[in-house]
C-alpha atoms as a PDB file:
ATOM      1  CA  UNK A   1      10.000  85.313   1.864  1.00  0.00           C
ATOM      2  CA  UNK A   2      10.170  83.020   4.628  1.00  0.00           C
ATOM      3  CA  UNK A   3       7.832  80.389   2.087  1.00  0.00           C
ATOM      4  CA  UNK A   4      10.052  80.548  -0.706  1.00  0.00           C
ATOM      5  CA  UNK A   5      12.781  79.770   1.634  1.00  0.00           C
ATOM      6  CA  UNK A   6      10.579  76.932   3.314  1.00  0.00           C
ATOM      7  CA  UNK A   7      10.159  75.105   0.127  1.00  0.00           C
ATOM      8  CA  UNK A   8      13.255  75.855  -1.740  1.00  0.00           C
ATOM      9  CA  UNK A   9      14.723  73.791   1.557  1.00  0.00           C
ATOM     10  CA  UNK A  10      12.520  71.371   0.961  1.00  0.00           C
ATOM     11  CA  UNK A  11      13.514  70.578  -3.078  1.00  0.00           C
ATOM     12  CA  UNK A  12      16.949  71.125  -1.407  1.00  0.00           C
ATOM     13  CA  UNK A  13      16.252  68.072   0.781  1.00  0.00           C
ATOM     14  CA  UNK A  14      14.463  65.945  -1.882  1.00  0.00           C
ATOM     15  CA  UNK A  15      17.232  66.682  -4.420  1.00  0.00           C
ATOM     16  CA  UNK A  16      19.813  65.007  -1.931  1.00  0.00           C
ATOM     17  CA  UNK A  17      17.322  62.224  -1.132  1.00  0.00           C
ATOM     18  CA  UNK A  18      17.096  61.237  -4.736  1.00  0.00           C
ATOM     19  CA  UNK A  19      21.154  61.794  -5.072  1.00  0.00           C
ATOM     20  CA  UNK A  20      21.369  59.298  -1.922  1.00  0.00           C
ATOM     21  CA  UNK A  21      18.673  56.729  -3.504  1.00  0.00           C
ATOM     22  CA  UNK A  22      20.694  57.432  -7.115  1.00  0.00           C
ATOM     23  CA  UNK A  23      24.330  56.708  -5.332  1.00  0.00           C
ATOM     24  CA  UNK A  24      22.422  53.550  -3.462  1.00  0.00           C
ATOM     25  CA  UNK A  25      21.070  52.726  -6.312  1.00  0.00           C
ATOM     26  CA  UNK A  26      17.649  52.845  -4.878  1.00  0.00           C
ATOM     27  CA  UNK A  27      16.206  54.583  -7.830  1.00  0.00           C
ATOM     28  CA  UNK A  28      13.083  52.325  -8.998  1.00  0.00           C
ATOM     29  CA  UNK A  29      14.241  49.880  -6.655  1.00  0.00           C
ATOM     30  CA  UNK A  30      10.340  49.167  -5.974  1.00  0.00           C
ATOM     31  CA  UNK A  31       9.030  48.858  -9.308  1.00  0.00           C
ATOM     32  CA  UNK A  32      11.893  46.585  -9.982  1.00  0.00           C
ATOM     33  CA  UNK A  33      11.003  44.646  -7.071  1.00  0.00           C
ATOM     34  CA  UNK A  34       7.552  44.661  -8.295  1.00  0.00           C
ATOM     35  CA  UNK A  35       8.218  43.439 -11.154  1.00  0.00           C
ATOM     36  CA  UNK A  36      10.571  40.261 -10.056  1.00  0.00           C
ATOM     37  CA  UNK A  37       7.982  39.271  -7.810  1.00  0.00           C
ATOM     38  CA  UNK A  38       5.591  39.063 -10.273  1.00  0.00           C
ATOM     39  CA  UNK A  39       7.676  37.397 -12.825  1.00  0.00           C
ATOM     40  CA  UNK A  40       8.388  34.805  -9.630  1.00  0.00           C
ATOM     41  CA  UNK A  41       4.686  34.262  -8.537  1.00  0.00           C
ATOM     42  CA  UNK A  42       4.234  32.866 -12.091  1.00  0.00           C
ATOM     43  CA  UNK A  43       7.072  30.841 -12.275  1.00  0.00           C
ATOM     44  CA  UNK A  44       5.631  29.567  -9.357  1.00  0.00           C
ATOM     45  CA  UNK A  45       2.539  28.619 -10.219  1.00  0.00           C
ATOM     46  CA  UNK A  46       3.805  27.317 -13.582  1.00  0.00           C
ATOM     47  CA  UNK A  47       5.828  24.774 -11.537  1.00  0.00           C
ATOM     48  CA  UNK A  48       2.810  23.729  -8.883  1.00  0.00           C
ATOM     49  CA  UNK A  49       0.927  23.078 -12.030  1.00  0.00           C
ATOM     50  CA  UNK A  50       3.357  20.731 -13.558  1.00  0.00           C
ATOM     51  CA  UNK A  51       3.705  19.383 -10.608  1.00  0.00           C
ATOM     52  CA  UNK A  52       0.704  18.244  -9.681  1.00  0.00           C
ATOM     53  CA  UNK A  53      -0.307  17.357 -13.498  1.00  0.00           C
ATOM     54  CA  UNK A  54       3.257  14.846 -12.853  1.00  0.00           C
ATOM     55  CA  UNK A  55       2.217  13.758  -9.654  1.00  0.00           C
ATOM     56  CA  UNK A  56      -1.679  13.056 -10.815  1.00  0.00           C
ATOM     57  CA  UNK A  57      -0.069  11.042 -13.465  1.00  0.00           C
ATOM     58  CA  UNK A  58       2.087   9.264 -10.989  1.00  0.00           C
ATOM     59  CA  UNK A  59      -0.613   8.893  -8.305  1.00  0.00           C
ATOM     60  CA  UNK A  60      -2.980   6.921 -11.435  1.00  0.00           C
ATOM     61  CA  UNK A  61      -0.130   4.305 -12.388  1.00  0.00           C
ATOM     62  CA  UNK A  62       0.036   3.710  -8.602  1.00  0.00           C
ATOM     63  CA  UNK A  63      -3.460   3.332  -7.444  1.00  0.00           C
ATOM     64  CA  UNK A  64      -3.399   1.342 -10.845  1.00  0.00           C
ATOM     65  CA  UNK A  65      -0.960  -1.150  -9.173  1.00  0.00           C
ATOM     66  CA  UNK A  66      -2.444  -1.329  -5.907  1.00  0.00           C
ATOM     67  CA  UNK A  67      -6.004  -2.030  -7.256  1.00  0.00           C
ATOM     68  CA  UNK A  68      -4.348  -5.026  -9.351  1.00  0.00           C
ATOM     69  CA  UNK A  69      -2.107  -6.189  -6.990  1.00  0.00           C
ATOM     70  CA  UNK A  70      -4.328  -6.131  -3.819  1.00  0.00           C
ATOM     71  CA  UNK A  71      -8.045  -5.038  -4.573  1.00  0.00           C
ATOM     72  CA  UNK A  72      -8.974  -7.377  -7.939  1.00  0.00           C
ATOM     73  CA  UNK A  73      -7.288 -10.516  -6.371  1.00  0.00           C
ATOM     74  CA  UNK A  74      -9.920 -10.090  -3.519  1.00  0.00           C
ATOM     75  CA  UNK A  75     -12.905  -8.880  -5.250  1.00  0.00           C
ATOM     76  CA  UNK A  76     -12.226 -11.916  -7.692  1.00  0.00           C
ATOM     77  CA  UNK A  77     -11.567 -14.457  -5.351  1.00  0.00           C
ATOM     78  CA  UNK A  78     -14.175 -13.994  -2.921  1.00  0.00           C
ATOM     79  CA  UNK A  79     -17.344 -11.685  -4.043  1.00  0.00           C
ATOM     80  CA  UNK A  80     -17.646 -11.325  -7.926  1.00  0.00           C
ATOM     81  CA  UNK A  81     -19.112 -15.090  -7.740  1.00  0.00           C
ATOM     82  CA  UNK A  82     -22.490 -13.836  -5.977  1.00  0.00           C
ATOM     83  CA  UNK A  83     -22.005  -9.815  -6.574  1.00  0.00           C
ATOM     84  CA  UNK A  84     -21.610  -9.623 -10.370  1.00  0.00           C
ATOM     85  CA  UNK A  85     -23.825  -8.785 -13.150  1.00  0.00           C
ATOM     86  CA  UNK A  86     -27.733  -7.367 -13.107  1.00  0.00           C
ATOM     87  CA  UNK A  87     -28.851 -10.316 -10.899  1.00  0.00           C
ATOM     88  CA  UNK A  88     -25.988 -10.000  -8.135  1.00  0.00           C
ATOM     89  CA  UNK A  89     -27.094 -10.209  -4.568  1.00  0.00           C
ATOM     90  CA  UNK A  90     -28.219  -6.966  -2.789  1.00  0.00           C
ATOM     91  CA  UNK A  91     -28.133  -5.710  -6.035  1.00  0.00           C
ATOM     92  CA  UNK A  92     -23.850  -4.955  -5.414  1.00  0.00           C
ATOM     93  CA  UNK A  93     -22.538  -5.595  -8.319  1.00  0.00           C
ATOM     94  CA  UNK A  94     -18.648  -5.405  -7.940  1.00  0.00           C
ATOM     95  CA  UNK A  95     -17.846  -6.111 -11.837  1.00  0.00           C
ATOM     96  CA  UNK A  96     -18.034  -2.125 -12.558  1.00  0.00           C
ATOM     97  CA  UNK A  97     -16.127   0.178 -10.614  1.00  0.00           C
ATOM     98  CA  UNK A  98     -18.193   2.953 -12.850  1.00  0.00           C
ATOM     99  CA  UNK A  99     -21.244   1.828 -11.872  1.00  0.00           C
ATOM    100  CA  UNK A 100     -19.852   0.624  -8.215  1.00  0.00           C
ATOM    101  CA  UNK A 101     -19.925   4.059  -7.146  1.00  0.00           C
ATOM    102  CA  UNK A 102     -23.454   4.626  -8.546  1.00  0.00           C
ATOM    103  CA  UNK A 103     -25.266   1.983  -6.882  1.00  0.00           C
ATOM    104  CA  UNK A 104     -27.300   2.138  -3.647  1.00  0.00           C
ATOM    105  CA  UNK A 105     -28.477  -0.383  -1.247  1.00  0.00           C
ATOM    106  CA  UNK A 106     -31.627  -1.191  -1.658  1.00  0.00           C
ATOM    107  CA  UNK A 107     -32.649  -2.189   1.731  1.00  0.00           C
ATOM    108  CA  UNK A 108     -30.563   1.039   2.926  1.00  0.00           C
ATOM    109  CA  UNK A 109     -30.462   3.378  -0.181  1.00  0.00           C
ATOM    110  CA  UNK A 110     -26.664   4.043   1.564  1.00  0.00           C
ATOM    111  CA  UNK A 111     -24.069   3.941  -1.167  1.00  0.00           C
ATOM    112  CA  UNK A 112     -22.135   0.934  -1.033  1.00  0.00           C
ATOM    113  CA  UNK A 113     -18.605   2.518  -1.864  1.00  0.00           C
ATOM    114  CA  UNK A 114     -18.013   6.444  -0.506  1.00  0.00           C
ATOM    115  CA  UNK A 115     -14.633   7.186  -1.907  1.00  0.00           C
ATOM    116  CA  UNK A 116     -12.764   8.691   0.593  1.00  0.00           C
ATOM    117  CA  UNK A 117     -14.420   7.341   3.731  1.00  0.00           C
ATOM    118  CA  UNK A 118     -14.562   3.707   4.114  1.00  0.00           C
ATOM    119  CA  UNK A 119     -16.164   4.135   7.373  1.00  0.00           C
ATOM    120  CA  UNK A 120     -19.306   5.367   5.686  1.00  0.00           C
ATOM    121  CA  UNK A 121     -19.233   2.392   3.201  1.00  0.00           C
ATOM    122  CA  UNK A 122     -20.920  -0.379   3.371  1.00  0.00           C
ATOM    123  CA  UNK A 123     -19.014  -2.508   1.490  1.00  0.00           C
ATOM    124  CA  UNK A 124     -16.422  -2.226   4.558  1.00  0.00           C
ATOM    125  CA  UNK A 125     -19.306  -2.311   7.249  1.00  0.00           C
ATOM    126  CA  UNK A 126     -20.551  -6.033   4.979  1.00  0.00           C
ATOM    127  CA  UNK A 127     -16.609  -7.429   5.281  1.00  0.00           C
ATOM    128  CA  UNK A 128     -15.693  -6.051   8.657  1.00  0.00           C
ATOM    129  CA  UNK A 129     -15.938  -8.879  11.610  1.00  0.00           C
ATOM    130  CA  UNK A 130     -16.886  -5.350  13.893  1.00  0.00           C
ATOM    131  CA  UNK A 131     -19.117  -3.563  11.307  1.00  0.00           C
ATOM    132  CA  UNK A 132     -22.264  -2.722  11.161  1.00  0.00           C
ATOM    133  CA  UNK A 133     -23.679  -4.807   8.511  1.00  0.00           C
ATOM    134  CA  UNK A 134     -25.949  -7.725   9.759  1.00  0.00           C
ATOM    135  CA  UNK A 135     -24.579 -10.186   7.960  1.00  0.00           C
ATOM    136  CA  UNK A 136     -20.725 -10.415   7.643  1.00  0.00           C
ATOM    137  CA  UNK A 137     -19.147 -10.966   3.890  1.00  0.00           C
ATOM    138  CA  UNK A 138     -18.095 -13.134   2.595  1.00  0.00           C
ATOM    139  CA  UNK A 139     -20.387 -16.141   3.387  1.00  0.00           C
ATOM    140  CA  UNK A 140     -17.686 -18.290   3.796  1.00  0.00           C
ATOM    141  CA  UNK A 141     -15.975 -20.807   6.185  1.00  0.00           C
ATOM    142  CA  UNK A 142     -13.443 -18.609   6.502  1.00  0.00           C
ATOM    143  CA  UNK A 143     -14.220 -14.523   6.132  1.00  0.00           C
ATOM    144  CA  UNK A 144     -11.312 -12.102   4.860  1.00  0.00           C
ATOM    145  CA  UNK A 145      -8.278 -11.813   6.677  1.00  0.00           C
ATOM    146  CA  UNK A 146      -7.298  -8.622   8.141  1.00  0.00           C
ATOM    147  CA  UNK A 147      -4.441  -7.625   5.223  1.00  0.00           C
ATOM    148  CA  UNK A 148      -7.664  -8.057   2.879  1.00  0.00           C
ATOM    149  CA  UNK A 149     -10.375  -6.049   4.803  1.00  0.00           C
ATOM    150  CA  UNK A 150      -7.226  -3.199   5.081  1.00  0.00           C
ATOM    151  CA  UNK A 151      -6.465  -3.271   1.368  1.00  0.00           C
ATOM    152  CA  UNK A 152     -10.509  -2.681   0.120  1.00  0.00           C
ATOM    153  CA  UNK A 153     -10.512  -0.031   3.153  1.00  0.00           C
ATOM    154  CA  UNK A 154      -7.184   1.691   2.003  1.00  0.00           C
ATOM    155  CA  UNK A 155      -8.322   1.385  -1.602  1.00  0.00           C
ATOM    156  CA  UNK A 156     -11.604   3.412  -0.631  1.00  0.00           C
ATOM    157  CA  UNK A 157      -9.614   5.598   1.260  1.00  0.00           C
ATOM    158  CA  UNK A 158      -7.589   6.696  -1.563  1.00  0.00           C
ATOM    159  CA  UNK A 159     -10.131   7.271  -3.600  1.00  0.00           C
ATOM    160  CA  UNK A 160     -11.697   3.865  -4.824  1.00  0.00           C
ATOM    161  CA  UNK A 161      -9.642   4.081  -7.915  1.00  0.00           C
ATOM    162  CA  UNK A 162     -10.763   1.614 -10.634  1.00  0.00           C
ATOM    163  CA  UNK A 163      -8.678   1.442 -13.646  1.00  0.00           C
ATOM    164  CA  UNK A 164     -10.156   1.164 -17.066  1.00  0.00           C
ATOM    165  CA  UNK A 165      -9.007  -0.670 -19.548  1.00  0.00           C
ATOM    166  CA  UNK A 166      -7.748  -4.669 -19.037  1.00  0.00           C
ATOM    167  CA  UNK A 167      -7.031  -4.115 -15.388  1.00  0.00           C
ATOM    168  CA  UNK A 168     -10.245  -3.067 -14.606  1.00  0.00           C
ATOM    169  CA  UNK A 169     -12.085  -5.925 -16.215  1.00  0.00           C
ATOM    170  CA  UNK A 170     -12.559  -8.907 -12.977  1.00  0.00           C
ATOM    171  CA  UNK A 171     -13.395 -12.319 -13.790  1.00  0.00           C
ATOM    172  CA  UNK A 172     -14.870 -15.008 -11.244  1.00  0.00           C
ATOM    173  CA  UNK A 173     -11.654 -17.031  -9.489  1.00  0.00           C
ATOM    174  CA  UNK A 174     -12.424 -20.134  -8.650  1.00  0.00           C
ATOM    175  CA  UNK A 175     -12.086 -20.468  -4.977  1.00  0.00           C
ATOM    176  CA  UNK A 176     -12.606 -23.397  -2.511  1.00  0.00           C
ATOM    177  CA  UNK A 177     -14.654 -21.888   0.229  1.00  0.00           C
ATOM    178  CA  UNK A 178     -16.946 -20.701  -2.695  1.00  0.00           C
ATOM    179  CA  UNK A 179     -17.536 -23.484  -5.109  1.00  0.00           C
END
């Protein structure tokens, strides 16, 4: 007697509890909850995708601009004259940025162009008056001023981007130092 007592106290008890959640409005309160959280996890990732599929698309156009606006000018003006085409010296031939990133000193077999870490490069090491390289690029009177050697180092930094297309194509500037 004392059981049935026991537990018809205890439905007692749960019967208020659910009366309480029910006047709280508590009542599948969690699988609601549940639910909106899972509807707003994939909203979320919805929007980090767009995102970053904008911001991709934004990030191209700019490296576009910076590699025609600071990188070509330089590349053009003071190395595709002895670095271009199958014969180019040290075999770096800068009129491919496709083929750029394949090629290997030969002397070395370092890559001349590690996207991401112009430190490792050796394009940077060749045009940096403190590098490594033995011989400092361009052979020049003058070598590359400081704004140039920091725009081919942030351009690696970022990636090495090399656009296709019309900007990507270089041609040999005629330049003074380099007849």
């Amino acid at each position: 007697m004392l059981a049935r007592e026991e537990n018809r106290q205890a439905r007692e008890r749960q019967d208020q509890s659910s009366g309480e959640q029910e006047r709280r409005g508590l009542v599948g309160y969690d699988c609601d909850r549940f639910v909106a959280m899972k509807s707003l996890k994939a909203l979320l990732v919805i929007n980090v995708l767009i995102l970053a599929a904008c911001a991709s698309h934004r990030s191209n156009s700019d490296q576009e601009r910076y590699f025609t606006a600071y990188v070509k000018p330089v590349l053009e003006a003071t190395c595709l004259r002895c670095h271009n085409g199958p014969a180019a010296a040290a075999g770096l031939d800068l009129s491919n940025g496709e083929r750029l990133l394949k090629l290997r000193s030969p002397r070395t077999g370092r890559p001349f162009v590690i996207p991401g870490d112009p430190d490792c490069s050796l394009l940077v090491a060749a045009i940096s008056r403190k590098g490594t390289h033995p011989k400092v690029m361009p052979r020049l009177e003058v070598s590359l001023t400081d704004d140039q050697i920091g725009a081919l180092s942030e351009w690696i930094e970022y990636g090495a981007y090399w656009p296709e297309a019309r900007a990507g194509h270089l041609h040999t500037e005629f330049n003074q130092e380099n007849p």
